[in-house]
N, C-alpha and C. Protein backbone atom coordinates (compact mmCIF):
# COMPACT_ATOMS: atom_id res chain seq x y z
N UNK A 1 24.45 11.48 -20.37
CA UNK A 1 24.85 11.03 -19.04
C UNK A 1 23.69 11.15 -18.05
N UNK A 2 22.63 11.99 -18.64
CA UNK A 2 21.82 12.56 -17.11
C UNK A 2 20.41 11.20 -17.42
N UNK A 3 20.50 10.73 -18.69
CA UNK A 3 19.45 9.81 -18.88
C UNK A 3 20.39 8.38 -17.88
N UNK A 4 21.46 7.73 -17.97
CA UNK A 4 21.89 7.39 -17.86
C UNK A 4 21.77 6.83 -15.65
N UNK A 5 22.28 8.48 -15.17
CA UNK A 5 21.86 8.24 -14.05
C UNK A 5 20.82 8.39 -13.59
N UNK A 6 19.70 8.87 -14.26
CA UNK A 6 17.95 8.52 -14.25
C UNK A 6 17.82 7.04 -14.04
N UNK A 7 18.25 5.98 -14.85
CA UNK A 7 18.32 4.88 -15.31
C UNK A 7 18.99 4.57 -13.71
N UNK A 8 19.69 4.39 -13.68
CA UNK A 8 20.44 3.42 -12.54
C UNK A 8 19.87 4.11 -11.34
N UNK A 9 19.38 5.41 -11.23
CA UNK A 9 18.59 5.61 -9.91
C UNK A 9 16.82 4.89 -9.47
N UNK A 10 16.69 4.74 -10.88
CA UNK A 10 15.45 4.08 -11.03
C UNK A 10 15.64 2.35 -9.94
N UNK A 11 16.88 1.83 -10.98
CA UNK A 11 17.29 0.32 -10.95
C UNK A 11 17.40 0.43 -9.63
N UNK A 12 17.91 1.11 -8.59
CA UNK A 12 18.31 1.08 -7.04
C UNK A 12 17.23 1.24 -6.29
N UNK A 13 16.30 2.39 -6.98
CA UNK A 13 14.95 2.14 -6.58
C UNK A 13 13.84 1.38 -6.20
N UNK A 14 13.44 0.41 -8.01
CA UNK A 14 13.16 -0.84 -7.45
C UNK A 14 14.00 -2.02 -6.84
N UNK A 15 15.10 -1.69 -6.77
CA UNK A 15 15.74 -2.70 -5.75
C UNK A 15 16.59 -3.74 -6.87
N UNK A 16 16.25 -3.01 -8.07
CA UNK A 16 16.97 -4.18 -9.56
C UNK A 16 18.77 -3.96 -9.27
N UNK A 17 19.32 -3.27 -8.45
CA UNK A 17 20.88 -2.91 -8.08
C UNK A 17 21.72 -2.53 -6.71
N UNK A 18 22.71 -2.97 -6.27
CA UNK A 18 22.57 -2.98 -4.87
C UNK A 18 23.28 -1.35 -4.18
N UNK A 19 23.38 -0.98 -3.31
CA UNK A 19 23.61 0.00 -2.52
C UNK A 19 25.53 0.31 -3.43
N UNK A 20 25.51 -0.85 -3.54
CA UNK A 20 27.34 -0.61 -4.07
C UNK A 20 27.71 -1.20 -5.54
N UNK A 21 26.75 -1.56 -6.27
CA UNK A 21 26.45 -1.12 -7.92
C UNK A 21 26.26 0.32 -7.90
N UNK A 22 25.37 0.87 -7.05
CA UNK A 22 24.89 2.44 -7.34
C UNK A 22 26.32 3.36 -6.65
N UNK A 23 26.93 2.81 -5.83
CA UNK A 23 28.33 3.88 -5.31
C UNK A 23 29.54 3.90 -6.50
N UNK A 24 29.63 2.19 -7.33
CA UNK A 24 30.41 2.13 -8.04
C UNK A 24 30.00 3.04 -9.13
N UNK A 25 28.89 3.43 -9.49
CA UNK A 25 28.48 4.32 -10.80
C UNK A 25 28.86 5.29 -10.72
N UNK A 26 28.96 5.97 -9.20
CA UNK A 26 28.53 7.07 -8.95
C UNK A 26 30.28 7.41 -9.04
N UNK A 27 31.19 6.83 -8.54
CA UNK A 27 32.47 7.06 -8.86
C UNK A 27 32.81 7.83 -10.60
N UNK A 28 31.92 6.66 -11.45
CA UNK A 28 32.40 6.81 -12.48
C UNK A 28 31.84 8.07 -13.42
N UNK A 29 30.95 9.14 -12.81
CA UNK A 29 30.62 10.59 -12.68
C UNK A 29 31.10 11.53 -12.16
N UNK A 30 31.67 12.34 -13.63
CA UNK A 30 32.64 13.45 -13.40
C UNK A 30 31.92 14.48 -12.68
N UNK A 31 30.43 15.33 -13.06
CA UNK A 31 29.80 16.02 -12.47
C UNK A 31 28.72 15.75 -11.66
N UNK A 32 29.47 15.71 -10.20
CA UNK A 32 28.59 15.30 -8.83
C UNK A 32 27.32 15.95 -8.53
N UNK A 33 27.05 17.33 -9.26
CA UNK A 33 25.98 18.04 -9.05
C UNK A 33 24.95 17.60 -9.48
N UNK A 34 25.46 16.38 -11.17
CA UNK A 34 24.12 16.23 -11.62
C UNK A 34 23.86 14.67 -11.19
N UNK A 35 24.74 14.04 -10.25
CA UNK A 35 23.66 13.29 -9.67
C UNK A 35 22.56 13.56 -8.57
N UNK A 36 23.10 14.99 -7.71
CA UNK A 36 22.76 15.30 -7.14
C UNK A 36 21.25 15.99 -7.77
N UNK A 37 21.51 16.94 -9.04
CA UNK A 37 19.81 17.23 -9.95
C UNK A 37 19.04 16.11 -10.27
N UNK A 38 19.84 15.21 -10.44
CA UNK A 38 18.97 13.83 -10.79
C UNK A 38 18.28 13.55 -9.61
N UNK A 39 19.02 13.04 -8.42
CA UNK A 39 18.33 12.31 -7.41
C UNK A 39 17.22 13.30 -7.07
N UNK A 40 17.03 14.40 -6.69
CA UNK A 40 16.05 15.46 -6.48
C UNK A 40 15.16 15.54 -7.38
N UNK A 41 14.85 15.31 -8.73
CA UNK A 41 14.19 15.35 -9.48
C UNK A 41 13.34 14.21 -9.16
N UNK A 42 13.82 12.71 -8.95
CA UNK A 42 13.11 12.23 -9.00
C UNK A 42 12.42 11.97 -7.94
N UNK A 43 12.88 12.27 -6.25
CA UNK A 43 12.27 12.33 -4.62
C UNK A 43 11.58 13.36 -5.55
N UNK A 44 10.99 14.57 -6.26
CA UNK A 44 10.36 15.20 -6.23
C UNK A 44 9.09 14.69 -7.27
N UNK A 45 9.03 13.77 -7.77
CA UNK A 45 8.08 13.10 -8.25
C UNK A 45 7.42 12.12 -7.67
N UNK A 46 8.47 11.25 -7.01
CA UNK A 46 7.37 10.72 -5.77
C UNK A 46 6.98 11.03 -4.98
N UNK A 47 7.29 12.39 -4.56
CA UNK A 47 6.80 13.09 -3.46
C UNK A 47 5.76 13.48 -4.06
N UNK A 48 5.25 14.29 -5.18
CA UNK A 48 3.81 14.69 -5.92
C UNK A 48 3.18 13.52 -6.19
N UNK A 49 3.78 12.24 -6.44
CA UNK A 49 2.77 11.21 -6.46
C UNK A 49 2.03 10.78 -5.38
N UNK A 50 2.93 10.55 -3.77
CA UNK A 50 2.74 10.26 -3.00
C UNK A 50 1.32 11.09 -2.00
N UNK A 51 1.47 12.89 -2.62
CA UNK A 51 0.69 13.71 -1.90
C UNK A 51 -0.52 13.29 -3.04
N UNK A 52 -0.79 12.62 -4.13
CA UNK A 52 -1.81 12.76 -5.14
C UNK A 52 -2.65 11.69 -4.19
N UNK A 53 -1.90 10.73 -4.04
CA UNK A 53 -2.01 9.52 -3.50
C UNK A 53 -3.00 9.74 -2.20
N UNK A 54 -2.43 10.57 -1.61
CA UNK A 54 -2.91 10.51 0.06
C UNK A 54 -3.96 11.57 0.17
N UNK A 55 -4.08 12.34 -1.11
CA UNK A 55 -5.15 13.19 -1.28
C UNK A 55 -6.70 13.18 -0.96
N UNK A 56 -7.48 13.64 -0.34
CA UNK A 56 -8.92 13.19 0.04
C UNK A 56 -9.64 12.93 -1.49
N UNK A 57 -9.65 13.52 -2.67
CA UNK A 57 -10.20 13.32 -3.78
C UNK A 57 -9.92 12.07 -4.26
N UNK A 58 -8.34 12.04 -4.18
CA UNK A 58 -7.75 10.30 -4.91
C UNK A 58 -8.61 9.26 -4.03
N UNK A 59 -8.41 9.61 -2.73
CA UNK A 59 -9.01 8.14 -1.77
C UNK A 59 -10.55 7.94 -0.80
N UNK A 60 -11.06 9.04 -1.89
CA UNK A 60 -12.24 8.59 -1.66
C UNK A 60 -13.45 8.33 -3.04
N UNK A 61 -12.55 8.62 -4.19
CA UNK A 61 -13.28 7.75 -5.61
C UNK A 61 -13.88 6.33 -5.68
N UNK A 62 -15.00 6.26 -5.73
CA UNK A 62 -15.32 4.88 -5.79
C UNK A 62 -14.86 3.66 -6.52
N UNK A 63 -14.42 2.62 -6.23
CA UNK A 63 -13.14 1.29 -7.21
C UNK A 63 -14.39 0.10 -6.34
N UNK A 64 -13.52 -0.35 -6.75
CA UNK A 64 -13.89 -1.84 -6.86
C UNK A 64 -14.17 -2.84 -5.82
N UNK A 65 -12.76 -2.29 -4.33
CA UNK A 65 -12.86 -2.46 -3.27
C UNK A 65 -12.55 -1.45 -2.25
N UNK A 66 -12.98 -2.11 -1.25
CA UNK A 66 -12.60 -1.13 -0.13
C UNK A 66 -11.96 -1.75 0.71
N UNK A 67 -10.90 -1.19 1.81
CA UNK A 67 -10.58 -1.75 2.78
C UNK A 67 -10.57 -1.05 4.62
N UNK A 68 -11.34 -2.00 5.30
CA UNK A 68 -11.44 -1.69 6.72
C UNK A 68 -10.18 -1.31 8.08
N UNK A 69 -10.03 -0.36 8.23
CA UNK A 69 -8.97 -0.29 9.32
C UNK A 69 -9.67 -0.61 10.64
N UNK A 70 -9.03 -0.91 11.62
CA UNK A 70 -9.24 -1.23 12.59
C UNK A 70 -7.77 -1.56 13.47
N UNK A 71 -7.62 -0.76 13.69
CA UNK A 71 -6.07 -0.53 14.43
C UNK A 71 -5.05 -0.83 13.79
N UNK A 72 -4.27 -1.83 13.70
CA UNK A 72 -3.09 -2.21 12.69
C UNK A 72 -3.70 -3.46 11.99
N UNK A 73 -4.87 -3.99 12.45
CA UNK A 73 -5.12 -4.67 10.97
C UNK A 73 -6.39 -4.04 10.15
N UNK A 74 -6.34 -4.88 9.33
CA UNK A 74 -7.32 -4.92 7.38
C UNK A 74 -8.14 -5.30 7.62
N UNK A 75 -9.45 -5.64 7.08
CA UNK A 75 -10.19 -5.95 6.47
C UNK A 75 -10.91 -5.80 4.94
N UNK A 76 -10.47 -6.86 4.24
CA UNK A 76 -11.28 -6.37 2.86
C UNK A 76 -12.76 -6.31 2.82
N UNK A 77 -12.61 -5.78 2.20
CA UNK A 77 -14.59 -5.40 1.29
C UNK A 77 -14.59 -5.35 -0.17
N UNK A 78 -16.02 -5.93 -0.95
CA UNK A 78 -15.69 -5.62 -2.14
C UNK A 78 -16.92 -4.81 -2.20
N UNK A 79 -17.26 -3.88 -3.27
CA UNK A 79 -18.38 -2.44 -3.31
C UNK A 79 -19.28 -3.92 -4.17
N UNK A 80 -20.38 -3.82 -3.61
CA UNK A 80 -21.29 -4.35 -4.15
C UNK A 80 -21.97 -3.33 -5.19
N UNK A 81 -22.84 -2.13 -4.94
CA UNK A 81 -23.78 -1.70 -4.82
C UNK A 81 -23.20 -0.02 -5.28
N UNK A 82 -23.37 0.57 -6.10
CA UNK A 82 -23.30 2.15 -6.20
C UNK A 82 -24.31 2.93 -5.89
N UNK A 83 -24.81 3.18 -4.78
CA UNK A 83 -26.28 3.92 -4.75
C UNK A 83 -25.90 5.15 -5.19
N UNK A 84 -24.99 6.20 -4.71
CA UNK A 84 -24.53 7.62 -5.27
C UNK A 84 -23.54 7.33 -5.02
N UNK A 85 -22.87 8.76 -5.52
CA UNK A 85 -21.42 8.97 -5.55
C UNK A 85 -21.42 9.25 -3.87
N UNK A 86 -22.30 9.02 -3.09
CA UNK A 86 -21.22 9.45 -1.64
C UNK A 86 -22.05 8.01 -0.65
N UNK A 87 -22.64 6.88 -1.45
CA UNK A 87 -23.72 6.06 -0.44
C UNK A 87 -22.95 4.79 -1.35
N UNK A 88 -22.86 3.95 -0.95
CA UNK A 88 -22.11 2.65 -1.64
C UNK A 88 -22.55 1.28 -0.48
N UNK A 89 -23.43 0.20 -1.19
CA UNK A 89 -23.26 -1.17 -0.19
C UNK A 89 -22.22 -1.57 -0.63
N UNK A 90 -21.52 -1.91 0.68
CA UNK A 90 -20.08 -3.43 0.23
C UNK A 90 -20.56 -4.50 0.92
N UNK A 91 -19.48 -5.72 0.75
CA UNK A 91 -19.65 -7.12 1.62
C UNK A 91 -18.33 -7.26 1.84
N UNK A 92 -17.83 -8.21 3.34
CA UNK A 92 -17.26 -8.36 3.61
C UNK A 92 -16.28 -9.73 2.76
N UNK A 93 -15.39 -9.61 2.45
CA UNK A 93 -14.80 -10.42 1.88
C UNK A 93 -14.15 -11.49 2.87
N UNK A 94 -14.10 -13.15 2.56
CA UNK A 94 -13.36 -13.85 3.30
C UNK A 94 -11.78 -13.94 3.04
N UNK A 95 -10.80 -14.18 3.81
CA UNK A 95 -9.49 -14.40 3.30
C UNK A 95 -8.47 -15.88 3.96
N UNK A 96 -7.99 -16.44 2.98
CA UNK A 96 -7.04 -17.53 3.23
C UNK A 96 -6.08 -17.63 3.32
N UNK A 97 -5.07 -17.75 4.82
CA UNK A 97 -3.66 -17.62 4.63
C UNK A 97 -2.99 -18.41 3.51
N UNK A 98 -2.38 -17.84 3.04
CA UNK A 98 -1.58 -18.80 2.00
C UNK A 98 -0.27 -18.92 2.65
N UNK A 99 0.47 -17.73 3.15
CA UNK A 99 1.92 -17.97 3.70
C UNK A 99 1.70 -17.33 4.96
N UNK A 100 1.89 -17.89 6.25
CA UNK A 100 1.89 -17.23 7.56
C UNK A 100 3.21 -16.66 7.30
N UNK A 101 2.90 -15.60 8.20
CA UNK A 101 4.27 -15.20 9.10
C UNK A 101 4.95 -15.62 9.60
N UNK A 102 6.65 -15.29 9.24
CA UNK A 102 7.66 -15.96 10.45
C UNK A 102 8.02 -15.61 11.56
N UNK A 103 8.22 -16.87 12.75
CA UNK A 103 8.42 -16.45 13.79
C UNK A 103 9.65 -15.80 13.77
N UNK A 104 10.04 -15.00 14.73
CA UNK A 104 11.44 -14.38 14.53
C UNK A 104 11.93 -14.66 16.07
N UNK A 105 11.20 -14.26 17.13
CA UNK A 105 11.82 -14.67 18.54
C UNK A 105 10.97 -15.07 19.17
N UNK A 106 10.89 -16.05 20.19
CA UNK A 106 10.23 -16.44 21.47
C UNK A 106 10.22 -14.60 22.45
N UNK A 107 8.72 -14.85 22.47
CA UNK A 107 8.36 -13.18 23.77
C UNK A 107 7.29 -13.00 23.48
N UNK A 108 6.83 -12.10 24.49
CA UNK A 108 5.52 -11.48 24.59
C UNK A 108 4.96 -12.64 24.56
N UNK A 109 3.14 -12.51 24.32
CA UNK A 109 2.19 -13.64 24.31
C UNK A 109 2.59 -15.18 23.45
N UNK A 110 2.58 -14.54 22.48
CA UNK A 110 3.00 -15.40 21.50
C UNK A 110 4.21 -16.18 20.68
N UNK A 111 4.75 -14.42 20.95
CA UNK A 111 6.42 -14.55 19.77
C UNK A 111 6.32 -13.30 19.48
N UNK A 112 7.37 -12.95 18.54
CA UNK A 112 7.44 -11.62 17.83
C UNK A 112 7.42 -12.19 16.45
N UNK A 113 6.58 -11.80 15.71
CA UNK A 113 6.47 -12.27 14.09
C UNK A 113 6.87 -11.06 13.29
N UNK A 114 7.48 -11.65 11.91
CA UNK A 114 7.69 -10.78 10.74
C UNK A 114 6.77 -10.93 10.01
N UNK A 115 5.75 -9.55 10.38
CA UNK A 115 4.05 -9.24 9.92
C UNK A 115 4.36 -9.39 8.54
N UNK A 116 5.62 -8.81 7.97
CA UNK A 116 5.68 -8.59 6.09
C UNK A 116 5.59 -9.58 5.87
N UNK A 117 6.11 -10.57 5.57
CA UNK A 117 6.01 -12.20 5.39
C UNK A 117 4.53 -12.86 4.64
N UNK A 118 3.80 -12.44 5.90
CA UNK A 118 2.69 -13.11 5.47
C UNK A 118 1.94 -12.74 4.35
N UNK A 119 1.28 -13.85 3.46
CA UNK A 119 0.22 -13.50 2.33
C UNK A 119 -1.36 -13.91 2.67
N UNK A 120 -2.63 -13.09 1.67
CA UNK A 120 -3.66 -13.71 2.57
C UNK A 120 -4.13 -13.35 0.80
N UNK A 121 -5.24 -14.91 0.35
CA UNK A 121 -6.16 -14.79 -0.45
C UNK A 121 -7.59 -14.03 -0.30
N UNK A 122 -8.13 -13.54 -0.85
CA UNK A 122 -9.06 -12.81 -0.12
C UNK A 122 -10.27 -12.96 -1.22
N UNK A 123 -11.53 -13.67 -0.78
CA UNK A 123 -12.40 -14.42 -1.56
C UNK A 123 -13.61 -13.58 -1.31
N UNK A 124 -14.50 -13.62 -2.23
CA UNK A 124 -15.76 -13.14 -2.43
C UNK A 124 -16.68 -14.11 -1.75
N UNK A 125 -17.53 -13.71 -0.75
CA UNK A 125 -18.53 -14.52 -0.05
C UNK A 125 -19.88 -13.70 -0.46
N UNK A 126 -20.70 -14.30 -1.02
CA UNK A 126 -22.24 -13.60 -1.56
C UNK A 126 -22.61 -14.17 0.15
N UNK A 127 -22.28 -15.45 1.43
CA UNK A 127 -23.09 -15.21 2.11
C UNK A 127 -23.17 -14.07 3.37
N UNK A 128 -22.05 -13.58 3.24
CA UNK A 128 -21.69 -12.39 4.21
C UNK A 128 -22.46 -11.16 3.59
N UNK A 129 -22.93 -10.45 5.01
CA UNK A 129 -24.23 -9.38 5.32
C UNK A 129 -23.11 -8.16 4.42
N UNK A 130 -24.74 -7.46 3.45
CA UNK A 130 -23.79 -6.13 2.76
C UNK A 130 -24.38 -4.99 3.95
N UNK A 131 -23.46 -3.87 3.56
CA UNK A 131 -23.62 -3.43 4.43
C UNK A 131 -23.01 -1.98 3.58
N UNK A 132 -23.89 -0.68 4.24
CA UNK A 132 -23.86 0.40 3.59
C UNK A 132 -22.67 1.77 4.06
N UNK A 133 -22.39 2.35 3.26
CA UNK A 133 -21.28 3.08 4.11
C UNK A 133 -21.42 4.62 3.09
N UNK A 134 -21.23 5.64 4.10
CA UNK A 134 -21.38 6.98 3.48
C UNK A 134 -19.79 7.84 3.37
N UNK A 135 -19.92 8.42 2.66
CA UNK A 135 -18.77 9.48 2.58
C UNK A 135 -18.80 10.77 3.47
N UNK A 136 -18.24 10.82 3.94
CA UNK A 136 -18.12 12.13 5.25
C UNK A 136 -16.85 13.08 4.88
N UNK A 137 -16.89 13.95 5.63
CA UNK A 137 -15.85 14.51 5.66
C UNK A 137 -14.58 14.08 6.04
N UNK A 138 -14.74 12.89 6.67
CA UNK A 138 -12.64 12.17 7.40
C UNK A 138 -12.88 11.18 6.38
N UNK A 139 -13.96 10.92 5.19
CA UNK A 139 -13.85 9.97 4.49
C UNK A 139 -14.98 8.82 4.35
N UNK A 140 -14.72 7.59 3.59
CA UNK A 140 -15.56 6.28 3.71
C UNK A 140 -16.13 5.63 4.84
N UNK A 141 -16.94 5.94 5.26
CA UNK A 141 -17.38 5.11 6.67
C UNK A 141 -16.54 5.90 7.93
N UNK A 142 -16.73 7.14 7.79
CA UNK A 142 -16.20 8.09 8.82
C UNK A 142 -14.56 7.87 8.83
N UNK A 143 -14.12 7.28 7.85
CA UNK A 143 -12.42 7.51 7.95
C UNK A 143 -12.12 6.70 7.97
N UNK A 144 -12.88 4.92 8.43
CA UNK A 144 -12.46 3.62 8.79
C UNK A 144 -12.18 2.89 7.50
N UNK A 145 -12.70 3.20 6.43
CA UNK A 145 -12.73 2.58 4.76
C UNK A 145 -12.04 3.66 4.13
N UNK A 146 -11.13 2.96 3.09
CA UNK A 146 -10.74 3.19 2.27
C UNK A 146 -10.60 2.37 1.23
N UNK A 147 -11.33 3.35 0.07
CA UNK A 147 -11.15 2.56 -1.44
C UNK A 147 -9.66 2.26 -1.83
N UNK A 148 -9.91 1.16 -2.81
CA UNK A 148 -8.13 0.35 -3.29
C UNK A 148 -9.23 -0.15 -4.85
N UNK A 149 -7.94 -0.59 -5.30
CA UNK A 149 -8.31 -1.63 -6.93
C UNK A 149 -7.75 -2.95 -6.02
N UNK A 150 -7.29 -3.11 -5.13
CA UNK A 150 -7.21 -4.25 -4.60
C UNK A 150 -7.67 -4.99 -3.02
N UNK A 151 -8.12 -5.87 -2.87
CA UNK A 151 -8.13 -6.40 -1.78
C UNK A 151 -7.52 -6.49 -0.83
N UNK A 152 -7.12 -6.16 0.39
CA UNK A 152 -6.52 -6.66 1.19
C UNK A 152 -6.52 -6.67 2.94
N UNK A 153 -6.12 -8.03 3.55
CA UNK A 153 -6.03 -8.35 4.49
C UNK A 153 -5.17 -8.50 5.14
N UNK A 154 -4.63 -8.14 6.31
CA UNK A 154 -3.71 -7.74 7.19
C UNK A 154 -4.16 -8.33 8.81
N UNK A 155 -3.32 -9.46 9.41
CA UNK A 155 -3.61 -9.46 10.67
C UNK A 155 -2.33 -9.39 11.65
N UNK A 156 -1.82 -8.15 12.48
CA UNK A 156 -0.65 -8.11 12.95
C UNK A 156 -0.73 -9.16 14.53
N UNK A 157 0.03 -10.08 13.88
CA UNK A 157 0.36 -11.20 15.17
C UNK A 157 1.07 -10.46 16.33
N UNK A 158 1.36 -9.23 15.84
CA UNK A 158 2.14 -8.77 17.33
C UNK A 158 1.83 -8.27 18.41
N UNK A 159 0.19 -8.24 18.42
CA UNK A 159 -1.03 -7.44 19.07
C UNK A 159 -1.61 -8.87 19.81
């Protein structure tokens, strides 16, 4: 039974079952405690994943790309260059909307957009300037970079 509600807490998790597939199961469990050991077991694994995750060691290993903060949006980079483990050139990567954002209401400057929505391709340009970045103590480029295995670009229309 306890593999069972592992299984369907998973499925609700990724979103494979709805809020009332998972209530109807939960009816059909005589001992309430062990959904209750279940569900805790597993918030307690994403919670150790999540702190591995956000760890200064995990996110500052050198990959493949990097990405630029700058208030609520992205910028990608891809690592050109390994000089050491704490000195790395990148280049700025170009990106192509593929799906804008939807408008959701007339306001403010523009509108109010649904930022999730949007998708952005994000292309390798050899003619964009590389450019060097060190590891510090708040991190990649003083805290502003962070390494990813993926690319990505982010521009919040709501700014």
């Amino acid at each position: 039974m306890k593999a069972q509600i592992l299984e369907q807490l998973k499925k609700l998790h990724k979103g494979e079952i709805s809020a009332e597939v998972w209530y109807d199961f939960t009816k059909t469990v005589e001992d309430k405690n062990l959904i209750k050991e279940c569900s805790n077991y597993l918030f307690d694994i994403e919670r150790r994943l999540k702190s591995i995750r956000n760890s200064f060691a995990y996110c500052t290993r050198i990959r493949k790309y990097c990405n630029y903060r700058i208030g609520t949006d992205v910028l990608p980079f891809e690592v050109v260059k390994v000089i050491s483990d704490k000195v790395v050139e990148i280049r700025e990567m170009d990106a192509e909307n593929v799906k804008p954002p939807v408008l959701l209401s007339l306001g403010g400057f523009a509108g109010v957009h649904d930022n999730y929505t949007q998708e952005w391709k994000c292309i390798p340009n050899e003619n964009n300037p590389v450019i060097r970045i060190r590891l510090s103590s708040k991190g990649w480029g003083r805290g502003y970079y962070r390494m990813t295995d993926t690319p990505k670009y982010f521009y919040d229309y709501n700014f």
